[in-house]
N, C-alpha and C. Protein backbone atom coordinates (compact mmCIF):
# COMPACT_ATOMS: atom_id res chain seq x y z
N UNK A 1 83.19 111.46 -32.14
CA UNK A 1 82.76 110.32 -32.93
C UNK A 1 81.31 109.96 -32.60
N UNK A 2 80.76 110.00 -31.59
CA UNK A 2 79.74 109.77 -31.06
C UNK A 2 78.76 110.87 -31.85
N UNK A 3 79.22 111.74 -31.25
CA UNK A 3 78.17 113.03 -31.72
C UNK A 3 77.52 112.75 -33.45
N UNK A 4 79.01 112.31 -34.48
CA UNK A 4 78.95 112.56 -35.54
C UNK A 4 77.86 111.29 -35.86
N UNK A 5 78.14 110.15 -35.39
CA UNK A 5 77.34 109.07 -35.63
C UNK A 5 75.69 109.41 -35.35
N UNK A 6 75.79 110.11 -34.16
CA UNK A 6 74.16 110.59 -33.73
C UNK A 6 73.40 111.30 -34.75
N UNK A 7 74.20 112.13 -35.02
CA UNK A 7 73.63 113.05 -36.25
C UNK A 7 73.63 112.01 -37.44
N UNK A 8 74.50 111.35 -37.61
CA UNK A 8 74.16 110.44 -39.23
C UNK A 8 72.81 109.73 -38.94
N UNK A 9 72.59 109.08 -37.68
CA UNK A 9 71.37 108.66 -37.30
C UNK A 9 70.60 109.03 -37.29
N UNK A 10 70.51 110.42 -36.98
CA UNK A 10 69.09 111.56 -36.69
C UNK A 10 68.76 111.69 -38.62
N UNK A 11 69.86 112.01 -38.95
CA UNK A 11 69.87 112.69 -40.48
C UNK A 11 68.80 111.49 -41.49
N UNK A 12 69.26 109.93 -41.14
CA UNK A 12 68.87 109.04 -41.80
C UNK A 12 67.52 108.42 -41.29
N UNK A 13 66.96 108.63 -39.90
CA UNK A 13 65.67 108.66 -39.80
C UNK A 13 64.52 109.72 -40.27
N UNK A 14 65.36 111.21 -40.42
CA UNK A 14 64.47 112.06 -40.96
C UNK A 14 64.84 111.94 -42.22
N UNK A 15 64.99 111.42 -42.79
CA UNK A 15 64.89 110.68 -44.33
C UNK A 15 64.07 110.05 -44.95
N UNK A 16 64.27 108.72 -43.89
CA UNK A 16 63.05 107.60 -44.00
C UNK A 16 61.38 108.13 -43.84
N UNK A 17 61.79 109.17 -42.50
CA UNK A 17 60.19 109.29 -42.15
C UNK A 17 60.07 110.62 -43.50
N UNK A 18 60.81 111.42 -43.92
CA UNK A 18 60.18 112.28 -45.22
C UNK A 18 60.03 111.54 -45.96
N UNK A 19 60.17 110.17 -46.90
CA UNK A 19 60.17 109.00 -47.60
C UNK A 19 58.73 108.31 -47.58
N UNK A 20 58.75 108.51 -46.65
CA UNK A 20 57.26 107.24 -45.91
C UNK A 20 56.03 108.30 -46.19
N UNK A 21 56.24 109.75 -45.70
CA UNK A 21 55.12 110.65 -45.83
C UNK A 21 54.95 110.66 -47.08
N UNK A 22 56.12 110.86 -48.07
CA UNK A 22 55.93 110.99 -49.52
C UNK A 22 55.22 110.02 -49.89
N UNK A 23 55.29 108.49 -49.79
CA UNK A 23 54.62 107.70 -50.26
C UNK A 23 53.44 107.37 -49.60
N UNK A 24 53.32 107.73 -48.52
CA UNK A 24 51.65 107.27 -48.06
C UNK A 24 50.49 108.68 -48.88
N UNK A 25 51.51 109.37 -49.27
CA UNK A 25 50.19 110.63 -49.53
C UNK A 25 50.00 110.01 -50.95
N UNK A 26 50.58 108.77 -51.69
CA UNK A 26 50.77 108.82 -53.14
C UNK A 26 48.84 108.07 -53.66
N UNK A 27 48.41 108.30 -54.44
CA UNK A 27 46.88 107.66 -54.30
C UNK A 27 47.50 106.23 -54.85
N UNK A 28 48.01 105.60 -55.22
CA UNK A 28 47.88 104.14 -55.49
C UNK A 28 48.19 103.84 -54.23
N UNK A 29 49.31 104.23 -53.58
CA UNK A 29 49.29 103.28 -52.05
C UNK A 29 48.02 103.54 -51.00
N UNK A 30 47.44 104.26 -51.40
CA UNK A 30 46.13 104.89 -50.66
C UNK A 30 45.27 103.81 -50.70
N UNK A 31 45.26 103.68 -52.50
CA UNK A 31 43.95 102.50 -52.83
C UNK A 31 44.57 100.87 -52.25
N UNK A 32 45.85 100.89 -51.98
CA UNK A 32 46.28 99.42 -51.64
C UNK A 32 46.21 98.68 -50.26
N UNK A 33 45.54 98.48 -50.07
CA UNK A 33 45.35 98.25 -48.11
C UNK A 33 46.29 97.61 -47.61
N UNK A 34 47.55 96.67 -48.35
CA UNK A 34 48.68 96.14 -47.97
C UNK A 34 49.62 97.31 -47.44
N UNK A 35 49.62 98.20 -48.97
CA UNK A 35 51.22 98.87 -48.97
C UNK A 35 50.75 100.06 -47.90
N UNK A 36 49.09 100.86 -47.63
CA UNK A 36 49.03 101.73 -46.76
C UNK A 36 49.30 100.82 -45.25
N UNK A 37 49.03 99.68 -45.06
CA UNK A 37 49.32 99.46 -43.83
C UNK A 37 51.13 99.21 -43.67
N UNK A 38 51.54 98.94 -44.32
CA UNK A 38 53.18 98.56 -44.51
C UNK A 38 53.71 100.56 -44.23
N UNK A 39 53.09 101.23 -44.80
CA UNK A 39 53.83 102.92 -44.80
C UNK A 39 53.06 102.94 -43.33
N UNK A 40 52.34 102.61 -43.11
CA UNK A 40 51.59 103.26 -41.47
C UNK A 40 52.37 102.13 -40.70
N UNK A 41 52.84 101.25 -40.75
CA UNK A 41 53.13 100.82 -39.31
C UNK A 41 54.55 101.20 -39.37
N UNK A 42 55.36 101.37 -40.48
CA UNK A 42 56.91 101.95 -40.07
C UNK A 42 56.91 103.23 -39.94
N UNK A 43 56.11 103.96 -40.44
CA UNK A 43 56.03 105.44 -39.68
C UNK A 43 55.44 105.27 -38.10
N UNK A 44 54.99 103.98 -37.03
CA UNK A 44 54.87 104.15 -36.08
C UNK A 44 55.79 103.21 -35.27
N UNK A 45 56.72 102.56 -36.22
CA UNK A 45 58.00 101.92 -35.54
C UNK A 45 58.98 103.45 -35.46
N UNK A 46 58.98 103.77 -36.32
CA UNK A 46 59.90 104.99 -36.66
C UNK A 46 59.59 105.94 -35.32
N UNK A 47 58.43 106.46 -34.73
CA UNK A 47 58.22 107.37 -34.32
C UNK A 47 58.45 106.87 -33.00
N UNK A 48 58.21 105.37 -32.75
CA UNK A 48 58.23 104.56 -31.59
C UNK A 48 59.56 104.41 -30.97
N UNK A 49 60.56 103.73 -32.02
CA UNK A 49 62.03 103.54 -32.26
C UNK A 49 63.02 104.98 -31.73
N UNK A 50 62.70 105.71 -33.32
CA UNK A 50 63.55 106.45 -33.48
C UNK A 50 65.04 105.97 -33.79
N UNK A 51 65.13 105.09 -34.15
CA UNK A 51 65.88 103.80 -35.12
C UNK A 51 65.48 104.06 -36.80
N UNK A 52 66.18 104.91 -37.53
CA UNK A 52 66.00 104.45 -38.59
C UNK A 52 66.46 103.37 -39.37
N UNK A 53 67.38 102.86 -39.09
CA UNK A 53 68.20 101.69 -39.68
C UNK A 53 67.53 100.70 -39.21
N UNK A 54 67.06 100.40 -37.98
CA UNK A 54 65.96 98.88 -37.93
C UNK A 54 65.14 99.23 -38.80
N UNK A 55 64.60 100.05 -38.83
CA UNK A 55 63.26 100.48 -39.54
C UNK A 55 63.06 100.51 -41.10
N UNK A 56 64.28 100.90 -41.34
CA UNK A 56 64.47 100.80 -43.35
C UNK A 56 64.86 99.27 -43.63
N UNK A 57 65.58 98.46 -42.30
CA UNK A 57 65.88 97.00 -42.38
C UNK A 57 64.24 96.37 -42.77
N UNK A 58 63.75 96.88 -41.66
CA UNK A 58 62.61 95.83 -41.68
C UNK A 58 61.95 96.59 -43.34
N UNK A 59 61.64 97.45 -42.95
CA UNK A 59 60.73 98.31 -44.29
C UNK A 59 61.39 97.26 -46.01
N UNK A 60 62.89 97.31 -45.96
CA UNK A 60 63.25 96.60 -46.87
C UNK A 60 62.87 94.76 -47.16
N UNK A 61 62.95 94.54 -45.57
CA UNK A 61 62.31 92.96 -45.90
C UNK A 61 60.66 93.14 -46.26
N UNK A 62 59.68 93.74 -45.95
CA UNK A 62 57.92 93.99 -45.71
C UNK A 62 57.83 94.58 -47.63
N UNK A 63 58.69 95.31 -48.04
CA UNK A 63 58.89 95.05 -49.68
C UNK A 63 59.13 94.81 -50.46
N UNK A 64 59.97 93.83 -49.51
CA UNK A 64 60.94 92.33 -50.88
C UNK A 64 59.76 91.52 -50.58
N UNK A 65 58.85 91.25 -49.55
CA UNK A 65 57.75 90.19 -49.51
C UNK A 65 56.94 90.69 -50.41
N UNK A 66 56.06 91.50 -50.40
CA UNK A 66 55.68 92.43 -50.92
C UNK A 66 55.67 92.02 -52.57
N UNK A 67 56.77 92.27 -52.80
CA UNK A 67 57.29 92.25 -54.35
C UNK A 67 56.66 91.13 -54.97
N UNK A 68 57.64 89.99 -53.82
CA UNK A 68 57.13 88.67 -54.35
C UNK A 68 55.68 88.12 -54.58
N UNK A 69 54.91 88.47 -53.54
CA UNK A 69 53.63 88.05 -53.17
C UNK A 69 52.77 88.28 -54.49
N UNK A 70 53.20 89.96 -54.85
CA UNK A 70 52.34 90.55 -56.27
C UNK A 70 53.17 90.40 -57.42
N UNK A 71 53.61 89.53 -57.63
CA UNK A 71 54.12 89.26 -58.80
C UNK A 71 55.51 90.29 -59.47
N UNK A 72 55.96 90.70 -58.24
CA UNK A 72 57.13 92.26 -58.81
C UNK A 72 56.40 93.26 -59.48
N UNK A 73 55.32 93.56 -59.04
CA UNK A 73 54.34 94.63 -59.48
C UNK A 73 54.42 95.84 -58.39
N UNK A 74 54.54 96.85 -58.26
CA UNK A 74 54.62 98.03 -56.78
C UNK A 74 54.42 99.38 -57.52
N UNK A 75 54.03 100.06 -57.10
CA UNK A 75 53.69 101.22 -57.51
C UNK A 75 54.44 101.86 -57.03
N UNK A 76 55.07 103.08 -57.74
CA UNK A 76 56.55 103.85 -58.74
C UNK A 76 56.66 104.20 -56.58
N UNK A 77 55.84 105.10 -56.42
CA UNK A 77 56.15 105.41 -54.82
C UNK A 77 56.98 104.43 -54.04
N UNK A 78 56.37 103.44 -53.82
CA UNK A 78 56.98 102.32 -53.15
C UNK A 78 58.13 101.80 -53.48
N UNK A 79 58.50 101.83 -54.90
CA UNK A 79 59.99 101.95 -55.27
C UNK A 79 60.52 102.50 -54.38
N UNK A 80 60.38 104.27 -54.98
CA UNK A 80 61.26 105.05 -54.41
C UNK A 80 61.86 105.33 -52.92
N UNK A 81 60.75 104.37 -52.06
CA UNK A 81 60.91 104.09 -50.67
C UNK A 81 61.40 102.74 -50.53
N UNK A 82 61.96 101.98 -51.30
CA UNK A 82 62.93 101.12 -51.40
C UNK A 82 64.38 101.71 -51.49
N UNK A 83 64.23 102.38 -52.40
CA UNK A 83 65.79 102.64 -52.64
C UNK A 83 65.89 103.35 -51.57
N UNK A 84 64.96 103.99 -50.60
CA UNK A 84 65.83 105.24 -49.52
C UNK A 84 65.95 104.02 -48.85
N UNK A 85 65.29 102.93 -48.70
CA UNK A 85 65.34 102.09 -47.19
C UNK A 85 66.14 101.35 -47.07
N UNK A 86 67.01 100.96 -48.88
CA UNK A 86 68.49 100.03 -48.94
C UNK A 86 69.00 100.83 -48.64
N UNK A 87 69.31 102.18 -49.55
CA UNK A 87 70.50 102.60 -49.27
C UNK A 87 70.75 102.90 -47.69
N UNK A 88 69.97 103.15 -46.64
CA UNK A 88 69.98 103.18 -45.16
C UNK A 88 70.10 101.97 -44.62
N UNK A 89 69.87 101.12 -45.11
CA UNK A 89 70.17 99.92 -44.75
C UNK A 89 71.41 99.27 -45.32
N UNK A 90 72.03 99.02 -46.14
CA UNK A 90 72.98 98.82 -47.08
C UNK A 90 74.38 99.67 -46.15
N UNK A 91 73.88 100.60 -45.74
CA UNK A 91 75.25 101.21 -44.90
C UNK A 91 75.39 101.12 -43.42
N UNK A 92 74.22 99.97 -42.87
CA UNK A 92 74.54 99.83 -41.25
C UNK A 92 74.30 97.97 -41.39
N UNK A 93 74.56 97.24 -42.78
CA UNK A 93 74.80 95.76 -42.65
C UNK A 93 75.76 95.61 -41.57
N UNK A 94 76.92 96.06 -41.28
CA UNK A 94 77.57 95.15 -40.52
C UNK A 94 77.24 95.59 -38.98
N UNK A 95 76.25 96.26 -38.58
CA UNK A 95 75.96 96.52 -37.69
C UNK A 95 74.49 95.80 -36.93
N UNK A 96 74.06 94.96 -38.15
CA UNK A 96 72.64 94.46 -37.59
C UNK A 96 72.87 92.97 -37.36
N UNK A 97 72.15 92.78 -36.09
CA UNK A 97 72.82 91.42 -35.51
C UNK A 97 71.55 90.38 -36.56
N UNK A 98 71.67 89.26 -35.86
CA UNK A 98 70.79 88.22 -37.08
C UNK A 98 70.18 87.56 -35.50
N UNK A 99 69.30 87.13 -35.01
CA UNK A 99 68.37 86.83 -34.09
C UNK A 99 68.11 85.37 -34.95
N UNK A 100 68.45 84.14 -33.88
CA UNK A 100 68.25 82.88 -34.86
C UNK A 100 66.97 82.45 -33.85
């Protein structure tokens, strides 16, 4: 059980971090100095961690702000690194504590 969980873990951080490369190489997040610093600092939580599930947690809150801030405007990349970072996140909710 252990083993299998490790590997779902390993499997779902090398996800996120192929996710994050895809979108930092994209040129609109290039030209955006928000969303390139948002893909560069979770590719150095990620590498730091090695936690992908904190990491798509947080990545998912830094682009729901995100969203809001610009009016629900994001460029198509940054989507697509939403949906990898719910769905990784979305399957370890009952596992993330809440820090009051």
């Amino acid at each position: 059980m252990v083993k299998a969980d490790f590997w779902a873990n390993q499997q779902e951080a090398t996800q996120l971090k192929n996710q994050l490369i895809l979108t930092g190489n994209h040129a609109t997040v290039r030209r955006d100095p928000v969303m390139r610093g948002l893909v560069i600092r979770a590719g150095q939580r990620l590498k730091l961690t090695g936690n992908g599930a904190t990491v798509a947690h947080q990545v998912v809150i830094d682009l729901g702000y995100y969203l809001f801030c610009h009016h629900y405007q994001m460029p198509r990349a940054a989507f697509d690194l939403l949906v990898v970072a719910q769905g990784i996140d979305a399957a370890h909710q009952d596992d993330v504590q809440m820090i009051e």
